[in-house]
Protein backbone atom coordinates (compact mmCIF):
# COMPACT_ATOMS: atom_id res chain seq x y z
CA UNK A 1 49.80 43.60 -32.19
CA UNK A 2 46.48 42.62 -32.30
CA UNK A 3 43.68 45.32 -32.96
CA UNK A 4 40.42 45.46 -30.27
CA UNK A 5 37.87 43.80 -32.75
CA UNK A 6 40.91 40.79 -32.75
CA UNK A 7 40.86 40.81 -28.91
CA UNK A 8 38.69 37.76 -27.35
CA UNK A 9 35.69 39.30 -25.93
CA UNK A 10 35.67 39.91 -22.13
CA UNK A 11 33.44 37.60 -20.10
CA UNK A 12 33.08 35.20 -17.94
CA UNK A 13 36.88 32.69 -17.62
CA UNK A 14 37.31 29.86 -18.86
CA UNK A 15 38.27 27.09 -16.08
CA UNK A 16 36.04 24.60 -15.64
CA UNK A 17 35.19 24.95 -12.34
CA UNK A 18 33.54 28.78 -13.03
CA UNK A 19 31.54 28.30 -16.06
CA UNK A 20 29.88 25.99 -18.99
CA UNK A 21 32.39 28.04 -21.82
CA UNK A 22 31.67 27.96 -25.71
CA UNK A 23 34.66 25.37 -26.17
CA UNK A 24 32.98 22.68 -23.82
CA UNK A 25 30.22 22.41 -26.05
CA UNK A 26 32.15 20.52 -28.14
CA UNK A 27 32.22 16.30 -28.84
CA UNK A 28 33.73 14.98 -26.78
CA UNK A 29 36.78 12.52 -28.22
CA UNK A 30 35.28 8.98 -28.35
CA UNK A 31 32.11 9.54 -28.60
CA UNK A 32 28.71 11.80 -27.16
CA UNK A 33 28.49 12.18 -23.73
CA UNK A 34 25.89 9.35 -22.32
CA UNK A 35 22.10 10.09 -22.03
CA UNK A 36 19.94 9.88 -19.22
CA UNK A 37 17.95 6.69 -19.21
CA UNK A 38 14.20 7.31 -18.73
CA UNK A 39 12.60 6.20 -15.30
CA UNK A 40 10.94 2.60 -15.07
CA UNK A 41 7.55 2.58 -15.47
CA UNK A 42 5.12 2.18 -12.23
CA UNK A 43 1.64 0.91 -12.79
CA UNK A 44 -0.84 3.50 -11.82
CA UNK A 45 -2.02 3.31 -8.51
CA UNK A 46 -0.54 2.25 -5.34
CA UNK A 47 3.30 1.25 -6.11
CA UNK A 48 4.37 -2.19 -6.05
CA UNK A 49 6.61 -2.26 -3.02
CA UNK A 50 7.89 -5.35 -3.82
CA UNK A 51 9.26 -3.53 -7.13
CA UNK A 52 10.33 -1.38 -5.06
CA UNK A 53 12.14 -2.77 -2.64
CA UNK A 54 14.05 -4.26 -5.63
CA UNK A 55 15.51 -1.22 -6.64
CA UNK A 56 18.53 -1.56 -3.96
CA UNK A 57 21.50 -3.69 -4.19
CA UNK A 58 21.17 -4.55 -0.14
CA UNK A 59 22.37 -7.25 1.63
CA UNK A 60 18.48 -8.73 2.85
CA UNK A 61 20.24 -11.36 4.75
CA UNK A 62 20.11 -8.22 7.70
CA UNK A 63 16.99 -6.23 8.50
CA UNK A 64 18.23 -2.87 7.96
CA UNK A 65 15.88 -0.55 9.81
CA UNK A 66 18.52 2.14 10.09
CA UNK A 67 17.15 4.46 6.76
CA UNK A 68 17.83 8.22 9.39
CA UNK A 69 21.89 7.14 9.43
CA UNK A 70 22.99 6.40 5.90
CA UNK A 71 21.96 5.58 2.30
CA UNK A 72 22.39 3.09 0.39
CA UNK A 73 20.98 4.31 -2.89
CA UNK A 74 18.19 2.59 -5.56
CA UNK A 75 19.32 1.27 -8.76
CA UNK A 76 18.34 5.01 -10.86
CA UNK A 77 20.66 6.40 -8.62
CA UNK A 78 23.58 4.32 -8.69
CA UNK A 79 23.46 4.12 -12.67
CA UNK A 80 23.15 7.76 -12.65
CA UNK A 81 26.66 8.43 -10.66
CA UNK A 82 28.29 5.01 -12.29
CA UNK A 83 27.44 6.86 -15.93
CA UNK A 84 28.69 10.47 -14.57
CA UNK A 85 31.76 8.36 -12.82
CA UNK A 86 32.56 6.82 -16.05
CA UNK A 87 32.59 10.07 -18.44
CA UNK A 88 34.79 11.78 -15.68
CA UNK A 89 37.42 9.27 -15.81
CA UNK A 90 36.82 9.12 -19.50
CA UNK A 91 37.23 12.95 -20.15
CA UNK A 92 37.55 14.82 -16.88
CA UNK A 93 37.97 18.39 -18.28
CA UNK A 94 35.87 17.85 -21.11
CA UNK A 95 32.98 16.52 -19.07
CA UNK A 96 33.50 18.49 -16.15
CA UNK A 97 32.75 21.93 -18.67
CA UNK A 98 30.01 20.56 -20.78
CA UNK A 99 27.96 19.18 -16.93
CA UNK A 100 29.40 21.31 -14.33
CA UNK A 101 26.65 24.26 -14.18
CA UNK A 102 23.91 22.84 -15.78
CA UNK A 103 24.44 19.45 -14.01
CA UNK A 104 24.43 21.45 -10.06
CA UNK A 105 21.36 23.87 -11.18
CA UNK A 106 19.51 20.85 -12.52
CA UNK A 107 19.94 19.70 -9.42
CA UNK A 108 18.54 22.62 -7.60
CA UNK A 109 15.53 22.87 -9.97
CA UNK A 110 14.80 19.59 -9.01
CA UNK A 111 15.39 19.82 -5.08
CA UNK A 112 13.28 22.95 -5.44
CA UNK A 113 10.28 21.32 -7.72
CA UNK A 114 10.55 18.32 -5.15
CA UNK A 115 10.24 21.15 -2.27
CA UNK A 116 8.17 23.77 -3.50
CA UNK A 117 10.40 26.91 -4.26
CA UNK A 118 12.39 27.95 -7.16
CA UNK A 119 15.59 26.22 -7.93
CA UNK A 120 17.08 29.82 -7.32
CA UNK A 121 16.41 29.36 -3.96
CA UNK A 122 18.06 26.12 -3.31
CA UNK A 123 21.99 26.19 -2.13
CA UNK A 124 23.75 22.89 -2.26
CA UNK A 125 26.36 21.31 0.10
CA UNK A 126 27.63 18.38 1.17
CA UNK A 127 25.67 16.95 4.21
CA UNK A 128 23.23 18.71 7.08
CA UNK A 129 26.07 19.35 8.51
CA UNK A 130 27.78 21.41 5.95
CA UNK A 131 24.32 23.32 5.69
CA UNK A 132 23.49 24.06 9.30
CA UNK A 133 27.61 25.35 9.34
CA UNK A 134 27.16 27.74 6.81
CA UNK A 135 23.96 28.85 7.69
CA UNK A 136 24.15 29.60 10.92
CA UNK A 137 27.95 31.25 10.13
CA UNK A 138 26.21 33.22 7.83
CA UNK A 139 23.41 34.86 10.24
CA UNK A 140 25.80 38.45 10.89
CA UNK A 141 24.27 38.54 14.62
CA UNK A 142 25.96 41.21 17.08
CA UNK A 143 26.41 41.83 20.93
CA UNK A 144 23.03 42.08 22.37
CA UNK A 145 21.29 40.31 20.34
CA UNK A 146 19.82 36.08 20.52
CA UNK A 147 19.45 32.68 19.06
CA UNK A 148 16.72 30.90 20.73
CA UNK A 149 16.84 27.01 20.54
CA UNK A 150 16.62 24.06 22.50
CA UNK A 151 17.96 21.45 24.79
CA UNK A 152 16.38 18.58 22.38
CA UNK A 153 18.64 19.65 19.62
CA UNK A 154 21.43 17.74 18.42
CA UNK A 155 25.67 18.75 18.51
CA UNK A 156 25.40 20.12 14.98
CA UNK A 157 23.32 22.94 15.82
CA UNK A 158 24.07 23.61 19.24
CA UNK A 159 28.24 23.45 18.21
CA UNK A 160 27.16 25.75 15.08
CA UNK A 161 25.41 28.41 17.11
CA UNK A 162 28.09 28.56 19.79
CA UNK A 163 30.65 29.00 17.10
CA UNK A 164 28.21 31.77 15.59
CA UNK A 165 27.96 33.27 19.34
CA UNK A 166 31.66 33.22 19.62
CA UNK A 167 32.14 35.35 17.01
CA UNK A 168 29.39 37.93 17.53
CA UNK A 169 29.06 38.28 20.87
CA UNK A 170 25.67 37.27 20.48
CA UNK A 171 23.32 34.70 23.07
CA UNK A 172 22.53 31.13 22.16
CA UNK A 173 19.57 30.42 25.13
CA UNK A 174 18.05 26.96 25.31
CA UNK A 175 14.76 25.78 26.53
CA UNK A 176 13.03 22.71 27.27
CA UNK A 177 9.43 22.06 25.06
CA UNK A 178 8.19 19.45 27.83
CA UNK A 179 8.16 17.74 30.61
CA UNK A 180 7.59 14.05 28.96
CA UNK A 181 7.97 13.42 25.11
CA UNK A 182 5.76 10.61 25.23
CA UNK A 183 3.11 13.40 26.58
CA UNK A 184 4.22 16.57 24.62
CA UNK A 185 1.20 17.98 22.51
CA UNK A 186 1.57 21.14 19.92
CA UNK A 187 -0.23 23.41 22.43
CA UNK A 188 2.78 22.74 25.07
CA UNK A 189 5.71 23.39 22.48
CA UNK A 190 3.84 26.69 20.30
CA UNK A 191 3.39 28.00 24.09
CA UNK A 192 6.85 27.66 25.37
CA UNK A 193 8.30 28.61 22.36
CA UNK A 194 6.61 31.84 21.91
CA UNK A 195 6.68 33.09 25.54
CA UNK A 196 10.53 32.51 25.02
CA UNK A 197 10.75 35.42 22.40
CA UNK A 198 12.33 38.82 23.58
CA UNK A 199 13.12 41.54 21.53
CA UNK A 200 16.53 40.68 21.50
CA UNK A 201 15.66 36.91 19.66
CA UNK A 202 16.85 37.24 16.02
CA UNK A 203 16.63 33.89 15.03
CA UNK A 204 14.40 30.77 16.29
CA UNK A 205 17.05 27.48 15.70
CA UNK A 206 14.90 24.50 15.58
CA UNK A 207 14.71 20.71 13.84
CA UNK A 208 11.91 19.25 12.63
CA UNK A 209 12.19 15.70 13.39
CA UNK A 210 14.56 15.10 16.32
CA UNK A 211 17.19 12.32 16.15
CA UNK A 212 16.98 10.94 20.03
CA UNK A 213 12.93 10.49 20.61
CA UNK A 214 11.55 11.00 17.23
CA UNK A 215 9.71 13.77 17.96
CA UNK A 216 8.18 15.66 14.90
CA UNK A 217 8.10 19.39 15.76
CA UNK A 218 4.55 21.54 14.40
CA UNK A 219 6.74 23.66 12.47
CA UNK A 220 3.35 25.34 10.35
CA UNK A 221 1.94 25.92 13.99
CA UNK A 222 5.01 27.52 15.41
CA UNK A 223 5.70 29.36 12.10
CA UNK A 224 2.09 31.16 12.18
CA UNK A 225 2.20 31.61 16.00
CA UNK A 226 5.63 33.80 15.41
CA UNK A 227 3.78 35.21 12.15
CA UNK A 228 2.02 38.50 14.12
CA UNK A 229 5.59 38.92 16.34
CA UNK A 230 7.30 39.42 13.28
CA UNK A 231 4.45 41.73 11.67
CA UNK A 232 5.01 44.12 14.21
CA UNK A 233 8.77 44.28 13.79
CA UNK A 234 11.53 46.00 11.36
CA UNK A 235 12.45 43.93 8.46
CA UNK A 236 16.06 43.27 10.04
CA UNK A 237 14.30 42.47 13.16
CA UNK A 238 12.15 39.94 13.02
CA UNK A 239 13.15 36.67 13.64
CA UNK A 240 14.77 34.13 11.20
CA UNK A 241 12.82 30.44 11.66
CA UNK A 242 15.70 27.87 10.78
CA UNK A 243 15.16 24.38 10.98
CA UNK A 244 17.00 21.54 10.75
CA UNK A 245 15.13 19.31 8.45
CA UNK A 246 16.87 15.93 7.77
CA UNK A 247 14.78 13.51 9.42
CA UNK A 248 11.82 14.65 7.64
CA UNK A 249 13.08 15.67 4.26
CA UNK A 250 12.15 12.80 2.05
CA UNK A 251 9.55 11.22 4.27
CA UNK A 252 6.95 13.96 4.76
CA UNK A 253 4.68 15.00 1.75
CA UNK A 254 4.79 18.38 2.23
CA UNK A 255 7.21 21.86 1.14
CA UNK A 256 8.65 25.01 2.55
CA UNK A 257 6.03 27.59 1.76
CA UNK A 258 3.43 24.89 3.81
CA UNK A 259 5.95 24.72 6.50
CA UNK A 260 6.07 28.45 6.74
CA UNK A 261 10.28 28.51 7.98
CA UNK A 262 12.79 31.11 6.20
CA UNK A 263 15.25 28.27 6.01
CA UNK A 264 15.26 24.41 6.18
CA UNK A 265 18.41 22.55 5.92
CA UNK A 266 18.67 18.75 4.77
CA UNK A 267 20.46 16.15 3.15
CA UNK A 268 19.93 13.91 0.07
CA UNK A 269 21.79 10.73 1.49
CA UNK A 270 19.32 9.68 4.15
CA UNK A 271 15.34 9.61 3.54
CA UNK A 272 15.94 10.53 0.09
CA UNK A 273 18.13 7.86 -0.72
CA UNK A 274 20.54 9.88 -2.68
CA UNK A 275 23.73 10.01 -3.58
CA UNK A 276 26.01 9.99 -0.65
CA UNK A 277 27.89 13.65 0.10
CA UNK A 278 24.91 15.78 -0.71
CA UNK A 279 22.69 18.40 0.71
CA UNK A 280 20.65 21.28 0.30
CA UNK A 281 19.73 24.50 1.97
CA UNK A 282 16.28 25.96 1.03
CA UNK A 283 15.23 29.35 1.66
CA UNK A 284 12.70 32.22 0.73
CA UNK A 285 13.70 35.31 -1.17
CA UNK A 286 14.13 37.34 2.73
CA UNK A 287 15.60 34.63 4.45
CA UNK A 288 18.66 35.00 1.80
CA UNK A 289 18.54 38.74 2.38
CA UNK A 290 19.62 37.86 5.92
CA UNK A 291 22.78 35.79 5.67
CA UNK A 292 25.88 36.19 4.26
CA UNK A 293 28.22 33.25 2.40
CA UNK A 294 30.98 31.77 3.92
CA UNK A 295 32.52 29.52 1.37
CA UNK A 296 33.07 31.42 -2.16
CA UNK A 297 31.10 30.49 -4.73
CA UNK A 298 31.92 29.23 -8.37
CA UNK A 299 27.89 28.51 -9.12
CA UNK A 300 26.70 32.34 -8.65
CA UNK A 301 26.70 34.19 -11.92
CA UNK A 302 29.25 37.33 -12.05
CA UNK A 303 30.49 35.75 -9.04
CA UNK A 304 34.26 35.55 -10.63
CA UNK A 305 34.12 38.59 -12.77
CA UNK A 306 33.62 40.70 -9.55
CA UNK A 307 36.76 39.66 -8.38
CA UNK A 308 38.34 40.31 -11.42
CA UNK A 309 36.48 43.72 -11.35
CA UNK A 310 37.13 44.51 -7.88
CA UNK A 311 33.31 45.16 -7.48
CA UNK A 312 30.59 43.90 -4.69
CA UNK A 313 28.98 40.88 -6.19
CA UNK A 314 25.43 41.74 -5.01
CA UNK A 315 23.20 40.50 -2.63
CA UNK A 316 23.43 37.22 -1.18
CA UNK A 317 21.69 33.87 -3.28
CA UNK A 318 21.23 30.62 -2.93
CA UNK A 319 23.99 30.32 -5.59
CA UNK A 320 26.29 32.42 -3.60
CA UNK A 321 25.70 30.34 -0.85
CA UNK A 322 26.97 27.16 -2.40
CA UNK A 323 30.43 26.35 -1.86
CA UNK A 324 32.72 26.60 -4.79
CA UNK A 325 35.28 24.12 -5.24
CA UNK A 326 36.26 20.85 -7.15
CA UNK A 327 33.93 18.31 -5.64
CA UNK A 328 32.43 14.57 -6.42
CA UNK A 329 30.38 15.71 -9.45
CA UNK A 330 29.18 12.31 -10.51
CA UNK A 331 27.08 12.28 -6.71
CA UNK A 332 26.07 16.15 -7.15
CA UNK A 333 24.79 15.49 -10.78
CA UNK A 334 22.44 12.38 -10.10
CA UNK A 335 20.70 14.22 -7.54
CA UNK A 336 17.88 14.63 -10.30
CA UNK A 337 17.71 11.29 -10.41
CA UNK A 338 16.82 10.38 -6.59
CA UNK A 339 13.97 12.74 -7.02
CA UNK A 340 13.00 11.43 -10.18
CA UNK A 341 12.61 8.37 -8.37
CA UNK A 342 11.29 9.56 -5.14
CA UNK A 343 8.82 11.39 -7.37
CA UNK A 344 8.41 7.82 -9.28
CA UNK A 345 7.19 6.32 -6.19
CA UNK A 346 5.16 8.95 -4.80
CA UNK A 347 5.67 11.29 -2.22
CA UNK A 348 2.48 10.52 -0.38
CA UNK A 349 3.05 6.60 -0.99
CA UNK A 350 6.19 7.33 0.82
CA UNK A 351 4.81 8.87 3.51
CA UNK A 352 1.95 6.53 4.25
CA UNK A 353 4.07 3.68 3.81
CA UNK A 354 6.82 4.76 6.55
CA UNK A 355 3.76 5.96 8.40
CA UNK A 356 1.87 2.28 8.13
CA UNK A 357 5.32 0.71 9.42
CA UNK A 358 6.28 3.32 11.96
CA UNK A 359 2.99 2.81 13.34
CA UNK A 360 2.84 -0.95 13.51
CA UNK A 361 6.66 -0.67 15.38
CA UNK A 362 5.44 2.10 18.18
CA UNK A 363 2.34 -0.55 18.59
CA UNK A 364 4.25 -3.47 18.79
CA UNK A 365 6.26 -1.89 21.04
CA UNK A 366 3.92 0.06 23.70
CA UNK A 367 2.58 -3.36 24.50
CA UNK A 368 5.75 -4.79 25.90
CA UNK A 369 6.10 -4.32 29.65
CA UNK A 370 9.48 -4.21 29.44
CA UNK A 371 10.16 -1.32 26.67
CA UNK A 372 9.56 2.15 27.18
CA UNK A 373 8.25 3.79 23.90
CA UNK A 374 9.92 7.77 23.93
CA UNK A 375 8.56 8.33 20.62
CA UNK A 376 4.86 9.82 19.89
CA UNK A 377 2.82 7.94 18.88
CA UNK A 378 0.67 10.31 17.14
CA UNK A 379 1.68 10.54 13.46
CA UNK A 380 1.14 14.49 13.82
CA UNK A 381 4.17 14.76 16.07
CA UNK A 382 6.40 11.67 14.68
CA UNK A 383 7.65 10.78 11.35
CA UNK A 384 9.72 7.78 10.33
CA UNK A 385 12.35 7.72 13.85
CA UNK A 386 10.94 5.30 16.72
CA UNK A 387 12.84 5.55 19.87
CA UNK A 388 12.96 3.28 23.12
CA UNK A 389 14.37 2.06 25.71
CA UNK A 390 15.01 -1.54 27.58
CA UNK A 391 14.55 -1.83 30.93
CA UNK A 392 18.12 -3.15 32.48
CA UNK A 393 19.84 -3.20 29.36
CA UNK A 394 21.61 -0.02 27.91
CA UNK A 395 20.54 1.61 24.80
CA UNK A 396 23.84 0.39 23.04
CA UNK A 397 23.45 -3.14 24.74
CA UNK A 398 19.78 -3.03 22.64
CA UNK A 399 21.55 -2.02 19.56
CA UNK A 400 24.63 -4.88 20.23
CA UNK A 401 22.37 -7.55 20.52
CA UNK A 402 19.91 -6.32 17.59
CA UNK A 403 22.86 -6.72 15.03
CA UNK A 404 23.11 -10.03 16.62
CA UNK A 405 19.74 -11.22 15.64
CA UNK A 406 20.88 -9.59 11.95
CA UNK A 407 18.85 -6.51 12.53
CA UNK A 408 20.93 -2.82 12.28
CA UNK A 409 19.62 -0.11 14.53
CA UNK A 410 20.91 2.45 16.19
CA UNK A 411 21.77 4.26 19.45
CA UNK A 412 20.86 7.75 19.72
CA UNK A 413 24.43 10.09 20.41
CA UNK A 414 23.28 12.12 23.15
CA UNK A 415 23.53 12.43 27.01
CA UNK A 416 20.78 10.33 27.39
CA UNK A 417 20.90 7.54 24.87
CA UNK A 418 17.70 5.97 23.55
CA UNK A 419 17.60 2.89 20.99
CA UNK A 420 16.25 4.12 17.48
CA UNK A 421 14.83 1.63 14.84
CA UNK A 422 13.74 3.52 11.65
CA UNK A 423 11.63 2.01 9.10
CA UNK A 424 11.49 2.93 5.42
CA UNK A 425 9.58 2.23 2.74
CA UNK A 426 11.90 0.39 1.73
CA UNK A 427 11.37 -2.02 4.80
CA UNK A 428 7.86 -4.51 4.65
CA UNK A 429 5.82 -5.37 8.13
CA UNK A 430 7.90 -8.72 7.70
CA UNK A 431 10.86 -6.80 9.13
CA UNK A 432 9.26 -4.74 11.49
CA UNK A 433 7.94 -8.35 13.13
CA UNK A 434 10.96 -9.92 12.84
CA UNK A 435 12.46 -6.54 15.31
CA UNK A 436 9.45 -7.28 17.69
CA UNK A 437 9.66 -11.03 17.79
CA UNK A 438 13.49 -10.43 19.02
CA UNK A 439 12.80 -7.54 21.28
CA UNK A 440 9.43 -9.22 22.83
CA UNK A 441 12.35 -11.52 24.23
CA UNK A 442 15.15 -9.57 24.65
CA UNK A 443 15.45 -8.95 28.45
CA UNK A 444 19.02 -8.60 31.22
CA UNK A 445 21.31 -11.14 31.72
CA UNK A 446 22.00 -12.62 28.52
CA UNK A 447 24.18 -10.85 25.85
CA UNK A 448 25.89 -7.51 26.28
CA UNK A 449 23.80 -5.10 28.75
């Protein structure tokens, strides 16, 4: 019988799913795992977009100004999962313990550089979706109390919050931030938003960008306007600010602390460009003190040895909020390289660039008698999303004969359906003229209505 000081020492297990263990460390058969390339060098100063827009393996026989639906991703990025890919198939256990930790929390250190907060407070998941699910699952609302939200918000947050209310008992109420988009101004939607706070409101459920007019919400001004409600109120009372941030994650320079939410919720396979099955939800220190995980986690440190322990695991983390689980690694793991490259290009020669070509569509547009421009055209309230509409044709009839003329839009998916075209900086002005020269034309009672 073995003595104690024979005994392994008690710790954290082995399986490769919990933890980077002592034995993973070790060669791999065949040879070292593969390095990281470096990044391509950019001359200084503004990028070379033409350089650029080499970095993806597209088809340019189509003009592709769908970047808000999904990714297709630059060449970093697709090396970085085809090298992860490879190693897995190579040496799945073996790789999988030597990258499995340190290849998700590099990823969070660099979501959270990218962002602004500590990689501590990044979770990750696997799409917006995923995110808004857990987050709002999370909230541990009761009878009495209220989400607030809106009527411009799309199925993933209304169907999330309704689930939520199910459960608890709680209110999900819904308000209208204007009359017009086209007229809406930050005035009109701070006002109605903070005259629709009761002391009953717990959390405010917004998005920052929405997905059917392109409106950009003044999350900073709605964020300080709720500031002195919640300095008059009980820690556990004031209300959470939760935004849905996908459609302007990875186009607007800016970060959470300038935003001034608890919580913003995004993905890494549109703007960003990232790997496909990705996403992040980033919060501050008290916004994580109000939720609860849904999904255990194999990430959070302790997390298994609790259960083995029969003990609390502690407050609630970003970690804890990731989902546990055996998942497609080689995507998770080249995160760090889509901001790398994001990061390559420049955040605020992203921004200005989708800005320039945003700008020139909405022009372009509001000059055709026949076209109905629903997004702002103010860059304050609009990001990279331009919607519209056609007089006499429908918004999918638009979108139908777009992909005709070899150009891929989009309809928006609500009740009232609005054509989206969504330019990247991927994209050049050629392609936003070559979507006005066929819409300047496009009119009823030719092609599918």
């Amino acid at each position: 019988m073995a003595s104690m000081a024979q005994q392994e020492p008690a710790g954290e297990p082995t399986d490769p799913d919990f933890s980077d263990n002592d034995y993973a460390k070790e060669p791999l058969t065949g040879g070292p795992v593969p390095a990281r390339p470096p990044p391509e060098p950019v001359a200084p100063g503004a990028p070379d977009w033409a350089w650029v827009r080499d970095q993806w393996a597209l088809s340019w026989d189509v003009v592709d100004l769908s970047a808000m639906l999904f990714a297709s991703n630059p060449r970093p990025v697709r090396e970085a999962i085809e090298r992860h890919r490879r190693a897995l198939d190579a040496h799945p256990v073996q790789y999988l313990e030597q990258n499995n930790k340190s290849g998700q929390n590099a990823a969070r250190a660099a979501a959270g550089r990218f962002f602004g907060v500590a990689g501590d407070n990044v979770a990750l998941c696997e799409s917006t979706t995923s995110g808004i699910g857990l987050l709002y699952n999370g909230l541990g609302l009761r009878f009495g109390q209220e989400v607030l939200t809106t009527v411009h918000d799309y199925y993933v947050s209304h169907e999330s919050l309704r689930l939520t209310a199910l459960r608890s008992g709680a209110r999900i109420r819904k308000i209208s931030l204007f009359d017009r988009v086209e007229e809406a101004s930050v005035n009109q939607i701070v006002s109605r938003i903070i005259a629709n706070i009761t002391p009953a409101t717990r959390v405010l459920a917004l998005t920052w960008v929405h997905s059917s007019t392109g409106l950009k919400m003044p999350i900073r001004a709605i964020a300080d306007a709720l500031a002195p409600i919640n300095a008059a109120r009980a820690p556990h009372e004031k209300v959470l600010f939760c935004v849905d941030g996908v459609h302007g994650f990875g186009v607007e320079n800016t970060t959470l602390p300038q935003l001034g939410c608890d919580f913003l919720v995004a993905s890494g396979h549109k703007w960003l460009f990232g790997p496909r099955g990705t996403g992040f939800i980033f919060g501050t220190p008290y916004g994580w003190s109000r939720v609860a995980p849904t999904v255990p986690s194999f990430l959070a440190s302790g997390a298994y040895s609790a259960w083995i322990g029969g003990y609390d695991p502690g407050p609630t983390t970003a970690a804890r909020m990731t989902p546990g689980g055996f998942k497609a690694f080689e995507h998770i793991w080249a995160l760090s390289e889509a901001f790398q490259f994001h990061q390559l290009v420049g955040r605020q020669n992203i921004q200005e660039r989708t800005r320039l070509l945003a700008g020139q569509l909405k022009t372009g547009l509001a000059q055709m008698p026949h076209i109905r421009l629903r997004t702002p055209r103010d860059p304050g309230l609009s990001a990279g999303i331009v919607s519209f509409d056609v007089d006499g044709i429908s918004a999918d009839g638009v979108v139908r004969r777009l992909r005709s003329a070899r150009i891929i839009g989009s309809a928006a998916p609500y009740a009232t359906r609005h054509v989206r075209l969504t330019p990247s900086f991927r994209n050049t002005p050629q392609d936003v003229q070559f979507a006005l020269d066929a819409l300047s034309v496009m009119r009823p009672g030719k092609g599918p209505a």
